[in-house]
N, C-alpha and C. Protein backbone atom coordinates (compact mmCIF):
# COMPACT_ATOMS: atom_id res chain seq x y z
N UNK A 1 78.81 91.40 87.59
CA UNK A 1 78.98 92.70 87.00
C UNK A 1 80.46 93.06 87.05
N UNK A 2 80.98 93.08 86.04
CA UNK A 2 82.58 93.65 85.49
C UNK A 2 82.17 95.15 85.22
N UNK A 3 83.20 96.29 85.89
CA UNK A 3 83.40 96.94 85.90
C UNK A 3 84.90 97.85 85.15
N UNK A 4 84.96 98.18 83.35
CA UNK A 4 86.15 98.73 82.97
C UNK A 4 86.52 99.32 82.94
N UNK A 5 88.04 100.18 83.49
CA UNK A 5 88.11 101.25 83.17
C UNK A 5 89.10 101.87 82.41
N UNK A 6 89.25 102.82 81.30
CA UNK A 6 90.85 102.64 80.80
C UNK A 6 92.01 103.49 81.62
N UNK A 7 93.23 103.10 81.74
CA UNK A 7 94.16 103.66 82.43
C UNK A 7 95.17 104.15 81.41
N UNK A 8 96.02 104.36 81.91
CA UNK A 8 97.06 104.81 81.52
C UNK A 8 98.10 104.13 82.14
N UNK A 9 99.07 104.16 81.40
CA UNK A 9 100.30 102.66 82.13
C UNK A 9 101.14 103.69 83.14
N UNK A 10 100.88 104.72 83.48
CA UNK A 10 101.97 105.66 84.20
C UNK A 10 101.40 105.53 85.69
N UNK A 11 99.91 105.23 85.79
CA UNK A 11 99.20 104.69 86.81
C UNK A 11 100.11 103.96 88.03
N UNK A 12 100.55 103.14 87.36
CA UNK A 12 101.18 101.87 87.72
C UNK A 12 102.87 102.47 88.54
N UNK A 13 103.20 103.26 87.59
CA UNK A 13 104.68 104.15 88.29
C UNK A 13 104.54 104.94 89.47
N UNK A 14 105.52 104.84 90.52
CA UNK A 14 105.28 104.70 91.31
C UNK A 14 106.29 106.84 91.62
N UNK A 15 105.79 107.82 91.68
CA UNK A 15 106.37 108.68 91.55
C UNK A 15 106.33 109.48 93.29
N UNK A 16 107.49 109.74 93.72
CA UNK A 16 107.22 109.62 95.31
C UNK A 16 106.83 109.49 96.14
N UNK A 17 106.62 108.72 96.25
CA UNK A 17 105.60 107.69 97.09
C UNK A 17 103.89 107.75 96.51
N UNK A 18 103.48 108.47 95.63
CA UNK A 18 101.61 108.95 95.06
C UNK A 18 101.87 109.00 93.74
N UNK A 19 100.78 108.11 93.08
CA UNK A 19 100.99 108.60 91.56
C UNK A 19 99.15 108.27 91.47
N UNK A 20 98.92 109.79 91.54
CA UNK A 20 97.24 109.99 90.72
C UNK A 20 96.83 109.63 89.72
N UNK A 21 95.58 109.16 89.22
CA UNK A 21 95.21 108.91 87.58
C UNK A 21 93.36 109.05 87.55
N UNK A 22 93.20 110.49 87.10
CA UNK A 22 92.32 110.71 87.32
C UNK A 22 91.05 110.37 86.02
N UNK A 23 89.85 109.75 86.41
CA UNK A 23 89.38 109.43 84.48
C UNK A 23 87.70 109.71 84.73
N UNK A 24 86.87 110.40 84.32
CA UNK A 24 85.73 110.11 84.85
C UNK A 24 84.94 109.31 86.01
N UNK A 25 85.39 110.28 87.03
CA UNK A 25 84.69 109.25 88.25
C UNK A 25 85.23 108.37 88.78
N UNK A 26 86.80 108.00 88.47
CA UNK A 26 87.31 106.60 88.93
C UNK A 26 88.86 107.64 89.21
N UNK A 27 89.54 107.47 90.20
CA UNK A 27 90.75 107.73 90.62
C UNK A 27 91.40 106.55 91.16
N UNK A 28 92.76 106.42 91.12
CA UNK A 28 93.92 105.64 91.92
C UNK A 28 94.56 106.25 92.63
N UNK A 29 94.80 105.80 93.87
CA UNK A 29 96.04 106.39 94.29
C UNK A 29 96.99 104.80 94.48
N UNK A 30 98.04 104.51 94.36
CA UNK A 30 99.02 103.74 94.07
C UNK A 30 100.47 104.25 95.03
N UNK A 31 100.36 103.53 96.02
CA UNK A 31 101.05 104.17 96.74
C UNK A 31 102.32 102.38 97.20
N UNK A 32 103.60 103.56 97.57
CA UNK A 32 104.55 102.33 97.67
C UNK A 32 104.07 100.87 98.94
N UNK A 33 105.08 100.06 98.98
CA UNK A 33 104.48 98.99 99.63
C UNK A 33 103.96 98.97 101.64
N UNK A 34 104.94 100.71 101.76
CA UNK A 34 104.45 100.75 103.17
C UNK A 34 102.97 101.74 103.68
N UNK A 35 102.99 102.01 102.12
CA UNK A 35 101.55 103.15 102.15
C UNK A 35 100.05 102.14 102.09
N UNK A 36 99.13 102.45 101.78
CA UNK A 36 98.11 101.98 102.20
C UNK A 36 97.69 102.61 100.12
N UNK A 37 96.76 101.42 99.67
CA UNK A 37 96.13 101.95 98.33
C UNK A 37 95.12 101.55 98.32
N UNK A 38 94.30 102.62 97.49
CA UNK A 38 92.49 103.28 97.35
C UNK A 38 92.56 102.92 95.67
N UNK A 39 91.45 102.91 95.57
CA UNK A 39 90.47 103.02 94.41
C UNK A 39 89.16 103.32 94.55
N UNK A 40 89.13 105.15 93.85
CA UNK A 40 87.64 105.37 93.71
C UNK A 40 86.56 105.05 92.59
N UNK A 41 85.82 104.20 93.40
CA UNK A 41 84.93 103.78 92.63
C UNK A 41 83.58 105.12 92.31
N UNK A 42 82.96 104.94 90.99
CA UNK A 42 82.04 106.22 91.23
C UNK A 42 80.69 105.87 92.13
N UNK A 43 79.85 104.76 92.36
CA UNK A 43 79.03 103.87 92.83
C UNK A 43 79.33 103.62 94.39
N UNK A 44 80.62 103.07 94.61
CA UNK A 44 80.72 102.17 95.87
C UNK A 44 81.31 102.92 96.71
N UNK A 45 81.96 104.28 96.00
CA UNK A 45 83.12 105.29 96.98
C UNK A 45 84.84 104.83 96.90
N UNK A 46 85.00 105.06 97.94
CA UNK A 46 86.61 105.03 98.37
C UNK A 46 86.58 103.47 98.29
N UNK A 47 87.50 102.40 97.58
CA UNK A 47 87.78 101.09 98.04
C UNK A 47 89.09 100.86 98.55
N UNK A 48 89.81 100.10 99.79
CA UNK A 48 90.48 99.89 100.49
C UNK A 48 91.13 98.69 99.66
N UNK A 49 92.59 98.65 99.77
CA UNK A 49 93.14 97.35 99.24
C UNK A 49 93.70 96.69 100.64
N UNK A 50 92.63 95.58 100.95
CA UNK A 50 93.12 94.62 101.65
C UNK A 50 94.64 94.11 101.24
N UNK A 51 94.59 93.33 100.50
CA UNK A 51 96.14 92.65 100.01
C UNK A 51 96.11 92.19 98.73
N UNK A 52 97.48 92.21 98.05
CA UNK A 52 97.52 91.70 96.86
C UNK A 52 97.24 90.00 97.11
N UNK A 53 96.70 89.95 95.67
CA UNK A 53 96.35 88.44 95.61
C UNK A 53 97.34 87.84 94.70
N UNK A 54 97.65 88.34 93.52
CA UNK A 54 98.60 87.62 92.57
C UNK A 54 99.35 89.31 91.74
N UNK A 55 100.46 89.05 91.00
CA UNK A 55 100.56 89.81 90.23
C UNK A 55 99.55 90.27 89.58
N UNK A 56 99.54 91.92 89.70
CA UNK A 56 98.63 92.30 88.73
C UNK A 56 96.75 92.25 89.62
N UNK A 57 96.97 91.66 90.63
CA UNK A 57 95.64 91.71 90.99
C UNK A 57 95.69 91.93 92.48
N UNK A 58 94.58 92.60 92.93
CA UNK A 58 94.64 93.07 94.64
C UNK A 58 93.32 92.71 95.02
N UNK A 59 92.87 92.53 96.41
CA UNK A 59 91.86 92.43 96.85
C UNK A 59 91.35 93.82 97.72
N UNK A 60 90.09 94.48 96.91
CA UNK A 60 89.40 95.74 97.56
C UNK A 60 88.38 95.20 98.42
N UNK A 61 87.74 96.36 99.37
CA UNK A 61 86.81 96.29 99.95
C UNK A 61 86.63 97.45 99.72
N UNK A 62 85.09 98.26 100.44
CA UNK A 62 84.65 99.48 100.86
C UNK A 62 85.35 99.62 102.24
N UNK A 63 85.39 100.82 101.88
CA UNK A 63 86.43 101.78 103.07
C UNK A 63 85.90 101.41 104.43
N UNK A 64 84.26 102.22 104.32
CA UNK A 64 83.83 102.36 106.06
C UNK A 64 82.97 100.96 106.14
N UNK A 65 82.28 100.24 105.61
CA UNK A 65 81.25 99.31 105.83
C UNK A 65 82.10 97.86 105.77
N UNK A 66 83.35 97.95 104.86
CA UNK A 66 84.18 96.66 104.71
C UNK A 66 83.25 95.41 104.25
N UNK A 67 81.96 95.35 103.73
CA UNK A 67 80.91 94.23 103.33
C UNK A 67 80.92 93.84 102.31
N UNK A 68 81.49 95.05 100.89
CA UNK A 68 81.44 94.78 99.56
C UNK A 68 82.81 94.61 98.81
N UNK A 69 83.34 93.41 98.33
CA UNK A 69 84.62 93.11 97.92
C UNK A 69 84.94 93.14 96.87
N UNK A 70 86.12 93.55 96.03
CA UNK A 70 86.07 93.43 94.65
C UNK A 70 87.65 92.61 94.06
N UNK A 71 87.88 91.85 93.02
CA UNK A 71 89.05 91.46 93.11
C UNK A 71 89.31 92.60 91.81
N UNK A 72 90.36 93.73 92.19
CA UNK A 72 91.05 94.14 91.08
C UNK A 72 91.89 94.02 89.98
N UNK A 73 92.10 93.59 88.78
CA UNK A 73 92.92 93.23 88.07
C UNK A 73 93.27 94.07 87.02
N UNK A 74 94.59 95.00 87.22
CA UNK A 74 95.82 95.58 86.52
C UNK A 74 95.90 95.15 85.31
N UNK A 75 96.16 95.91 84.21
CA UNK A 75 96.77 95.94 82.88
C UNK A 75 97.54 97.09 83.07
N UNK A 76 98.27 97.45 81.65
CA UNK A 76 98.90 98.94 81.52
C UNK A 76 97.93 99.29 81.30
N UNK A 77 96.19 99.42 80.72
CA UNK A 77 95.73 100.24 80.09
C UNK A 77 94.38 100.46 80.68
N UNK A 78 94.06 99.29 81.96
CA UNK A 78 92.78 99.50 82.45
C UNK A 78 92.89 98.69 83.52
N UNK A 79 91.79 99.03 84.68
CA UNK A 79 91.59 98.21 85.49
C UNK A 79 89.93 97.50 85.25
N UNK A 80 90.22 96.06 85.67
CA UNK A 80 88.92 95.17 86.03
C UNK A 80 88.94 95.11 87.05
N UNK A 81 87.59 95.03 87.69
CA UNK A 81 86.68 95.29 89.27
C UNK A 81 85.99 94.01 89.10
N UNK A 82 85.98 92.82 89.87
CA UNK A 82 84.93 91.70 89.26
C UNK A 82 84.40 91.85 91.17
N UNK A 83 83.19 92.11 91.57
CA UNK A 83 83.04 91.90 92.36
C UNK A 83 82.81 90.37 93.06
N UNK A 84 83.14 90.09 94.34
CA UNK A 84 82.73 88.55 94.99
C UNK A 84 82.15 88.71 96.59
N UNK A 85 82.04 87.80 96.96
CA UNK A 85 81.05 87.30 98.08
C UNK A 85 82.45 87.50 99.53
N UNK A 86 81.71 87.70 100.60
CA UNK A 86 82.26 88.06 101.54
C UNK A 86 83.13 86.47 102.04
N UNK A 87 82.48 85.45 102.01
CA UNK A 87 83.41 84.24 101.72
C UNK A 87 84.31 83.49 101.18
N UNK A 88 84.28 84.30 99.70
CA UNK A 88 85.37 84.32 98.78
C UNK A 88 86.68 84.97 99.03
N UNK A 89 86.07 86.05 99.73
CA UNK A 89 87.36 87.06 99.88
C UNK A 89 87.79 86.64 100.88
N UNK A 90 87.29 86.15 102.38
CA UNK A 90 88.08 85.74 103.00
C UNK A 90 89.19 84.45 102.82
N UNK A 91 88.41 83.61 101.70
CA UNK A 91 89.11 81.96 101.18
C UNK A 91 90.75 83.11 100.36
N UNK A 92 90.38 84.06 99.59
CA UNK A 92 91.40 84.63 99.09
C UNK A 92 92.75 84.96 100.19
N UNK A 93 92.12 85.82 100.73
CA UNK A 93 93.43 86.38 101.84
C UNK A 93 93.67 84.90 102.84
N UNK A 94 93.03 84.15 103.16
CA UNK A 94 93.62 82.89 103.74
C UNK A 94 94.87 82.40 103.03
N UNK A 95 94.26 82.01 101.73
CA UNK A 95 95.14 81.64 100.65
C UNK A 95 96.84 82.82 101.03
N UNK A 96 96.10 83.77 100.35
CA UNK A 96 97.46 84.81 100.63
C UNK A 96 98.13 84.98 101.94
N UNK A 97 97.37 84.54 102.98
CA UNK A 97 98.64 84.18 104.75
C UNK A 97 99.16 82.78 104.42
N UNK A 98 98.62 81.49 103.88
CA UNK A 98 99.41 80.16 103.54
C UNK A 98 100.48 80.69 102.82
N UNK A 99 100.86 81.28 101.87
CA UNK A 99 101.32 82.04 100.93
C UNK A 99 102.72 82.48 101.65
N UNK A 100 102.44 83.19 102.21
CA UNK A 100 103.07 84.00 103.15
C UNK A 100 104.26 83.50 104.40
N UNK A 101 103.62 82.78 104.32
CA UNK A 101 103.79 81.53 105.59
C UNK A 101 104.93 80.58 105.10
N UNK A 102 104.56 80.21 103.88
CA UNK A 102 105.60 79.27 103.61
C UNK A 102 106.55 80.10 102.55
N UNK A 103 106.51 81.03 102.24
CA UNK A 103 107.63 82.02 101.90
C UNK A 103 108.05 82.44 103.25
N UNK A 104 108.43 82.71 104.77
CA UNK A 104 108.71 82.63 105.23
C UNK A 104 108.73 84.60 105.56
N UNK A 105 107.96 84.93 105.31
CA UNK A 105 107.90 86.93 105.03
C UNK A 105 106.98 86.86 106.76
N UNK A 106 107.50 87.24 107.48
CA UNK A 106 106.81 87.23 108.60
C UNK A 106 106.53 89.03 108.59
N UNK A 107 106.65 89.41 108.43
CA UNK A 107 106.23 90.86 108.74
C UNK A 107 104.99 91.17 107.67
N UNK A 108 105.15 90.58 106.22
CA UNK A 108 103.84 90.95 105.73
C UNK A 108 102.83 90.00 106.09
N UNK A 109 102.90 88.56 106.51
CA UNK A 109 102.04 87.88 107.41
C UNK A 109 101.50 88.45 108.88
N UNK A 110 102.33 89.17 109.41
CA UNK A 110 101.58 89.69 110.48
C UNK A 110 100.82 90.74 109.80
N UNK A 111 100.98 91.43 109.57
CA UNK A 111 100.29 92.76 108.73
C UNK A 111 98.79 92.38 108.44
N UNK A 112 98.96 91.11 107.09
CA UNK A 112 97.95 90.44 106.75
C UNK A 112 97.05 90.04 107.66
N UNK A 113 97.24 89.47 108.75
CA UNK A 113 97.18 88.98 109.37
C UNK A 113 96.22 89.36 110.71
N UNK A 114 96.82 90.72 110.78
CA UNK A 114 96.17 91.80 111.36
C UNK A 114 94.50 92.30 110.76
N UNK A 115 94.89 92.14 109.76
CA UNK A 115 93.71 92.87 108.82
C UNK A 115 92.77 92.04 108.38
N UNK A 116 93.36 90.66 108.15
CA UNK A 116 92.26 89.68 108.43
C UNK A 116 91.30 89.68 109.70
N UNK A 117 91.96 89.60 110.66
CA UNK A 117 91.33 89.60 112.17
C UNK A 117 90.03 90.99 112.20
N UNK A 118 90.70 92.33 111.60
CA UNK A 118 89.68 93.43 111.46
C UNK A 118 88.46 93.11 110.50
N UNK A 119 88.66 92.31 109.43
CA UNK A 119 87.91 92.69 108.16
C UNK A 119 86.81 91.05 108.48
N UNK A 120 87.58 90.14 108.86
CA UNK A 120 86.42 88.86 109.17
C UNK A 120 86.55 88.52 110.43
């Protein structure tokens, strides 16, 4: 189940530190790289962004239960929600600490890293 929604490309701009985008039932908050970013889903609630996975795409969970994962994927004009399996998402963020690791970014590897340890 794909989930679409249309955005607006201003979504994406990053306006002191919060930039809202409100559309029937679905909100963003988009917050800079030391803030923490949500997506409300109308169904699943508040979703948590574990970590980006690639340009343009992030890895969600649910806020309080952390069980249901979604990989998000960015346009200017909409977001896709493709939901996956609690094994997938962890093979993802693995991927994204190898990642990490051999770019040599030790502070967003610990971070990651951290949140891996909470979430699996």
């Amino acid at each position: 189940m794909k989930v679409e929604t249309p955005y607006t490309a201003a979504i994406f701009q990053k306006v002191n530190s919060f930039q809202f985008a409100e559309e029937i039932g679905h909100s963003r908050v988009d917050a800079d790289e030391s803030r923490e970013n949500y997506l409300n889903h109308p169904t699943f609630g508040l979703l948590y962004s574990l970590c980006q996975i690639e340009d343009n795409q992030e890895l969600f969970t649910t806020l309080y239960a952390k069980r249901i994962f979604f990989v998000a994927t960015s346009s200017a004009t909409k977001i896709k929600l493709e939901p996956i399996n609690r094994n997938d998402a962890r093979l993802l963020v693995e991927s994204r600490l190898r990642y990490l690791s051999r770019l040599s970014k030790s502070h967003e590897y610990d971070k990651l890293q951290f949140v891996y340890r909470q979430t699996f």
